[in-house]
Protein backbone atom coordinates (compact mmCIF):
# COMPACT_ATOMS: atom_id res chain seq x y z
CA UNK A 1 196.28 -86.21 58.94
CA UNK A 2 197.68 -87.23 61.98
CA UNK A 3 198.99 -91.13 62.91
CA UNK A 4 195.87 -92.72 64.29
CA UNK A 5 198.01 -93.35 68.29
CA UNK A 6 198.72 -89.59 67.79
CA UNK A 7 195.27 -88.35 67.23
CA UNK A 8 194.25 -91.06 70.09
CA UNK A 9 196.28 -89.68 72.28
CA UNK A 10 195.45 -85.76 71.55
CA UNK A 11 191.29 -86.20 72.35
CA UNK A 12 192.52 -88.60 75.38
CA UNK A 13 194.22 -85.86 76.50
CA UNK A 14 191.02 -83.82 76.10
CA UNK A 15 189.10 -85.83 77.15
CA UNK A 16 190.60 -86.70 80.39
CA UNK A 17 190.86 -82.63 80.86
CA UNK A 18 187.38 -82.40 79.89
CA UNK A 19 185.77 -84.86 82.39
CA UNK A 20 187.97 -83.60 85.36
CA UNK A 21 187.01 -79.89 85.31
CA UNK A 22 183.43 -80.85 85.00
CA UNK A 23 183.48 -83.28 88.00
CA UNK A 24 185.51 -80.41 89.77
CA UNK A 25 182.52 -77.91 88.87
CA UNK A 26 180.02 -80.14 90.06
CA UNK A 27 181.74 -80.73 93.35
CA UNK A 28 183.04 -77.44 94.02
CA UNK A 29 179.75 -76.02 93.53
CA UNK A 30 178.31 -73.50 95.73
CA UNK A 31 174.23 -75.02 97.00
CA UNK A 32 172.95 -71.69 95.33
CA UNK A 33 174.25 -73.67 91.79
CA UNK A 34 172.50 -77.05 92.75
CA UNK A 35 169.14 -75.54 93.92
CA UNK A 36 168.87 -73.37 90.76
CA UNK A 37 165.82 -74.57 88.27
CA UNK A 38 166.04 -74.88 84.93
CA UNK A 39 162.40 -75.79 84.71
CA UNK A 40 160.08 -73.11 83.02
CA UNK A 41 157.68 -71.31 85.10
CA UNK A 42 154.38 -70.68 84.34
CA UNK A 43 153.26 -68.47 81.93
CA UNK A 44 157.34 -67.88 80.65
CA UNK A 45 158.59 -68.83 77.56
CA UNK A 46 161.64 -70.89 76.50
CA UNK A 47 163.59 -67.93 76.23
CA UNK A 48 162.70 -66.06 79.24
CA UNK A 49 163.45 -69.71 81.15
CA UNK A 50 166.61 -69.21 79.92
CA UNK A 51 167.83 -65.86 80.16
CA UNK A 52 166.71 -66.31 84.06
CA UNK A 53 168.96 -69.60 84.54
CA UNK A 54 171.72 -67.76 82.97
CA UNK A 55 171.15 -64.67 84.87
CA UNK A 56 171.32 -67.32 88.08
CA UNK A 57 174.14 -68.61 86.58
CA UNK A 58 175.75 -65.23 86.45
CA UNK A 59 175.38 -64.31 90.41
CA UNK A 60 175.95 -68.11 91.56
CA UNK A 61 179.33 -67.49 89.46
CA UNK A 62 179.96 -64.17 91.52
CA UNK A 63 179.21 -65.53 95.25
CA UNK A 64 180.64 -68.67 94.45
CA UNK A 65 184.62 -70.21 95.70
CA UNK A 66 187.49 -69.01 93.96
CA UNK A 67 188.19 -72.90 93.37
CA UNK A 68 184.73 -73.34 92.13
CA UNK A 69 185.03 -70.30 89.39
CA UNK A 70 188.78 -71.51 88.13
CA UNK A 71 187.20 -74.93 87.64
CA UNK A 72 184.40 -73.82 85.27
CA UNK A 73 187.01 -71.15 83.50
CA UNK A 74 188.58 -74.20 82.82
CA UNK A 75 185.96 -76.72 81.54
CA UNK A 76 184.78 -73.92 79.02
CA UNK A 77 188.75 -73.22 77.70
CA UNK A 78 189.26 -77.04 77.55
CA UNK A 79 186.04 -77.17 75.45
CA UNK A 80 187.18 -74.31 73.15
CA UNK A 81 191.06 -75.35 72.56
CA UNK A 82 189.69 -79.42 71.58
CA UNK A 83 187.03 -77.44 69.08
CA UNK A 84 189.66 -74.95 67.85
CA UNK A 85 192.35 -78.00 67.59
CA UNK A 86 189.74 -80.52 65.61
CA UNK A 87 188.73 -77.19 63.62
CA UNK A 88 192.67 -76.06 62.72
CA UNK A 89 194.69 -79.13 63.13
CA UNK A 90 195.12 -82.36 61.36
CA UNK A 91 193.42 -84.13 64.70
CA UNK A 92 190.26 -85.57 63.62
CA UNK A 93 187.07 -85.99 65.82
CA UNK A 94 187.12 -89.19 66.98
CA UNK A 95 184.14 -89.79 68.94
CA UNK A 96 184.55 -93.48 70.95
CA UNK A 97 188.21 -91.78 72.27
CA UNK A 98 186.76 -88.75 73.61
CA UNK A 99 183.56 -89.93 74.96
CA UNK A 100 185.41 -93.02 76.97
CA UNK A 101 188.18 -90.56 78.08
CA UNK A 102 185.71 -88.02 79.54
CA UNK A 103 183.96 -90.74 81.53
CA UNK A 104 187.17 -91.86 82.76
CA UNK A 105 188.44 -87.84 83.65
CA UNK A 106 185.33 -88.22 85.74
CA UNK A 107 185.61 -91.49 87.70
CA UNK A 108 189.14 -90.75 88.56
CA UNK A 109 188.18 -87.44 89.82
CA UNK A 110 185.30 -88.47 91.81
CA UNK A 111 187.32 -91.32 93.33
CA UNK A 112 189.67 -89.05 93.99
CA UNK A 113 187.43 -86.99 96.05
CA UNK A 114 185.67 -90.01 97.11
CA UNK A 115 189.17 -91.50 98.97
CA UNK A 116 189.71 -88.21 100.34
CA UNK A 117 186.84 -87.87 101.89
CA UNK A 118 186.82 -91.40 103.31
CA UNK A 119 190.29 -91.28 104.79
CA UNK A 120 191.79 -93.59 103.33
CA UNK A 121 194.09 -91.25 101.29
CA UNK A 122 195.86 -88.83 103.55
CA UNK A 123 197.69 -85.43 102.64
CA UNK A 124 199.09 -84.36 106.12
CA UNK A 125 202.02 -86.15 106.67
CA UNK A 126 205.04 -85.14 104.32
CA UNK A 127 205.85 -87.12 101.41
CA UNK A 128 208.68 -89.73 101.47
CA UNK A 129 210.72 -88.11 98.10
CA UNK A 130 210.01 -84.16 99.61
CA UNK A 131 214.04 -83.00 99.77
CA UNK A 132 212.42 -80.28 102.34
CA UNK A 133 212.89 -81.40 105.99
């Protein structure tokens, strides 16, 4: 068993990965992802509903940004390596941690976007501590 800052600090870390590549899918998304229902359509089972949002899924994936795909690649690794490192490590599953750390990977990232988008935070003029001229 771990020190309780350590295994704090291990699903914060998660956490806080977690929460940023899902706000990065979501706004990355293509409109193809968005408009997709996950509703079942008359006269089609649970499991037909399902197979057709995944096939959906499948070709939004395809036709979709490059930025868009790395994102979800990397919501679904971050998900496996924190249940592979609760499985085979000593860090136990704290939920509180890990819950509050995901909604904060999300707020920063969608403020983030959100002071981008407004302005306010700028990326073309070069940085003060850049060595290059």
């Amino acid at each position: 068993m771990l020190e309780d800052w350590a295994n704090t600090v291990a699903l914060v870390a998660f956490g806080l990965g977690l929460g940023t590549a899902a706000t990065l899918t979501q706004l990355l998304a293509p409109s193809a992802f968005k408009e997709r229902a996950h509703a079942e359509r008359p006269g089609e089972s649970f499991w037909e509903a399902s197979r057709r949002s995944a096939d959906e899924g499948v070709e939004v994936m395809h036709t979709g940004s490059r930025a868009f795909r790395v994102a979800a690649y990397a919501q679904v690794a971050f998900a496996i390596v924190l249940a592979l490192t609760v499985w085979l490590s000593p860090v136990e599953l704290d939920w509180l941690p890990l819950i509050v750390s995901i909604c904060g990977g999300i707020l920063l990232t969608w403020l983030a976007f959100r002071l981008g988008k407004s302005g306010r935070v700028r990326a073309d003029r070069p940085s003060r501590v850049d060595p290059m001229p």
